[in-house]
Protein backbone atom coordinates (compact mmCIF):
# COMPACT_ATOMS: atom_id res chain seq x y z
CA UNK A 1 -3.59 3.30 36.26
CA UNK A 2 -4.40 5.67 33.20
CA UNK A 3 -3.00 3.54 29.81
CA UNK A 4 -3.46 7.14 27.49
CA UNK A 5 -0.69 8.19 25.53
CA UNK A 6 0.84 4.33 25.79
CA UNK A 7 -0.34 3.14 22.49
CA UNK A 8 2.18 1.70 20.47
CA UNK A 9 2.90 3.90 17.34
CA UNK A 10 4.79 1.61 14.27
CA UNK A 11 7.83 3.75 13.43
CA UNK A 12 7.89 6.26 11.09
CA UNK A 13 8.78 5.22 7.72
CA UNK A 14 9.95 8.48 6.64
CA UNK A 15 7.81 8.80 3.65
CA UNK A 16 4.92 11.35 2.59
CA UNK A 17 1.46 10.31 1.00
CA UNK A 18 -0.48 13.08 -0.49
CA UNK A 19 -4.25 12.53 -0.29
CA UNK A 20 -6.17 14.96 -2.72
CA UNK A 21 -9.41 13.97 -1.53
CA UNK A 22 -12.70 16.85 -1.09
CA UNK A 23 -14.47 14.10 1.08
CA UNK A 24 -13.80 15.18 5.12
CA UNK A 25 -14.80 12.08 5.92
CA UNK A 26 -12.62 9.66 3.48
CA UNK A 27 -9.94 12.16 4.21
CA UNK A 28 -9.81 11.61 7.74
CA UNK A 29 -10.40 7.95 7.40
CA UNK A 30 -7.01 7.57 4.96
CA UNK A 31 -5.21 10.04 7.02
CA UNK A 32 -5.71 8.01 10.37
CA UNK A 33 -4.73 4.33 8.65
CA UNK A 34 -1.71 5.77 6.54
CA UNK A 35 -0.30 7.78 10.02
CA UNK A 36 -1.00 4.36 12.11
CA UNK A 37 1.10 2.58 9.63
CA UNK A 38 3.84 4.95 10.19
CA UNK A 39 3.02 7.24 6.82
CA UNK A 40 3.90 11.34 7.28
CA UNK A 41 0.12 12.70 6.05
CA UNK A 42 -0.42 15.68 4.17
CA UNK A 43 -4.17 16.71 2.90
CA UNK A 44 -5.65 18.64 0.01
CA UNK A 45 -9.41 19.68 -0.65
CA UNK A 46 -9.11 20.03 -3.83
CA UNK A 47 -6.72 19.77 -7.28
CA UNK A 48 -5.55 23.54 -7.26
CA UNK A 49 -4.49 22.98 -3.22
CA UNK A 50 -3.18 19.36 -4.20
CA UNK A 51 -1.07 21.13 -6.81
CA UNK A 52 0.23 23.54 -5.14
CA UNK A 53 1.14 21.10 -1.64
CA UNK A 54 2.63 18.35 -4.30
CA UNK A 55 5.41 21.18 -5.57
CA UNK A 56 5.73 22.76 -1.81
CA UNK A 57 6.18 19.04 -0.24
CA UNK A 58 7.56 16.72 -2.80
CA UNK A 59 5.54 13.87 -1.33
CA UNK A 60 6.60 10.06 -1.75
CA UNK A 61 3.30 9.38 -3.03
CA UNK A 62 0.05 10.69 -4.09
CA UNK A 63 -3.18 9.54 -3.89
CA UNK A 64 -6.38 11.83 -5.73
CA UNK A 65 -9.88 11.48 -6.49
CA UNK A 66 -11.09 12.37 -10.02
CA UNK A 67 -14.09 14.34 -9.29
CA UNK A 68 -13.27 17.62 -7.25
CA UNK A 69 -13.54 21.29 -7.52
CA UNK A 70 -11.49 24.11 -9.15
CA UNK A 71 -9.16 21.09 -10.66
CA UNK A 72 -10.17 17.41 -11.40
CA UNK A 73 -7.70 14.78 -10.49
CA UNK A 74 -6.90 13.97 -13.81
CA UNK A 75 -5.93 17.42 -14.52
CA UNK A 76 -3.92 17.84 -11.38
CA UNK A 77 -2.00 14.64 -12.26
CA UNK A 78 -1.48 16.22 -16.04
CA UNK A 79 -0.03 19.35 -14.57
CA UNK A 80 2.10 17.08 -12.20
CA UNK A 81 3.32 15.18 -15.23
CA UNK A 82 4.43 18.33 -16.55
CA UNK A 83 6.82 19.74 -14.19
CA UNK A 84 10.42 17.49 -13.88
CA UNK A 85 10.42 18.22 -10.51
CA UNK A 86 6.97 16.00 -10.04
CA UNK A 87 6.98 13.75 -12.68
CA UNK A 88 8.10 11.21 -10.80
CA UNK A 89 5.77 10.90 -8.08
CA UNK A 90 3.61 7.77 -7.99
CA UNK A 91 -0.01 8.05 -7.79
CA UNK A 92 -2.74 6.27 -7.11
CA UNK A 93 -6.16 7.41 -8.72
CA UNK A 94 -9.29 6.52 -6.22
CA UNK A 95 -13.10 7.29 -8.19
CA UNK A 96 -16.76 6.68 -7.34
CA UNK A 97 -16.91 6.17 -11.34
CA UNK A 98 -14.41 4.57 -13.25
CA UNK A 99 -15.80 5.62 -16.92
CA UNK A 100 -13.34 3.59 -19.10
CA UNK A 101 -12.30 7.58 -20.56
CA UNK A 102 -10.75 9.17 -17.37
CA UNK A 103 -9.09 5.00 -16.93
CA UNK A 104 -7.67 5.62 -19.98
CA UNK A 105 -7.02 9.52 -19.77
CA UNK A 106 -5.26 8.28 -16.15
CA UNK A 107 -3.00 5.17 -17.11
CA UNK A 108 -1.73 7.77 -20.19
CA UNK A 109 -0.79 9.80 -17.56
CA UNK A 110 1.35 6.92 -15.90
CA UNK A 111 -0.91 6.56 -12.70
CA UNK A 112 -0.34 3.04 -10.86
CA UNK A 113 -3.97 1.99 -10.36
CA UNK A 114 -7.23 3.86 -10.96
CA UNK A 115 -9.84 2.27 -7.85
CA UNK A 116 -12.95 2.49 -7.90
CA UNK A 117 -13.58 3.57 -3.60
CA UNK A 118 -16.25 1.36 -3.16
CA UNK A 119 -14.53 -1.62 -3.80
CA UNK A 120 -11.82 -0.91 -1.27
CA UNK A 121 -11.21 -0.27 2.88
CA UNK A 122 -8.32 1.85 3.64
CA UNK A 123 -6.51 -0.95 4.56
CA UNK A 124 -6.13 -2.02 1.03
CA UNK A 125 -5.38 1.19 -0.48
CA UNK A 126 -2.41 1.25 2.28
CA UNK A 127 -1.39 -2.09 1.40
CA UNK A 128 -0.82 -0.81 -2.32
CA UNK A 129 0.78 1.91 -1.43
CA UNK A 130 3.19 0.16 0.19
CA UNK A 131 3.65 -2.53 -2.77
CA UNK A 132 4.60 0.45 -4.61
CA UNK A 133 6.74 2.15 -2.30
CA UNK A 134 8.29 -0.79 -1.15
């Protein structure tokens, strides 16, 4: 007897990462651990899509790379900062670099952690996610 379709899904938790990632591959690997763990998903390519999906969806979190066309992450989370009805949003800033100026530039903004990728699966991003959103 076929087992597809019987996997046991964890129940939704009701709340919505944003991953502003322009890596397919990191993108899809975030997308599938945050939706196994129950997480609603949405994607952006780059800052100006991530900006424009964070004021459409009002997502629970947010999680952005720094180095990405048309709008870096740093800038996206600026413009974020700037409007009342984002300002709130938690995010979670993921790099390949972590130059101690875009840390800096980052925390100013009020972003949770700054990660350097390498140093983490997407388990462990998940896990901090959820220590943040309880």
């Amino acid at each position: 007897m076929s087992r597809v379709g019987a996997t046991k899904k964890k129940p939704m938790t009701g709340q919505k990462i944003l991953i502003v990632e322009d890596d397919p591959l990191l993108v899809r690997m975030y997308q599938t651990k945050f939706t196994m763990e129950g997480y609603s998903v949405i994607t952006a390519g780059d800052g100006m899509e991530g900006l424009e999906k964070v004021t459409k969806e009002k997502p629970d979190f947010l999680i952005m790379d720094v180095m990405m066309p048309r709008m870096s992450g740093l800038e996206l989370l600026a413009e974020i900062r700037k409007n009342p009805s984002t300002a709130h949003i938690p995010a979670l800033m993921l790099s390949n670099l972590g130059q101690p100026e875009q840390v800096e530039k980052a925390r100013a903004l009020g972003v949770k952690e700054f990660l350097l990728k390498a140093n983490y699966t997407p388990s462990q991003i998940v896990a901090k996610v959820k220590q943040y959103l309880g």
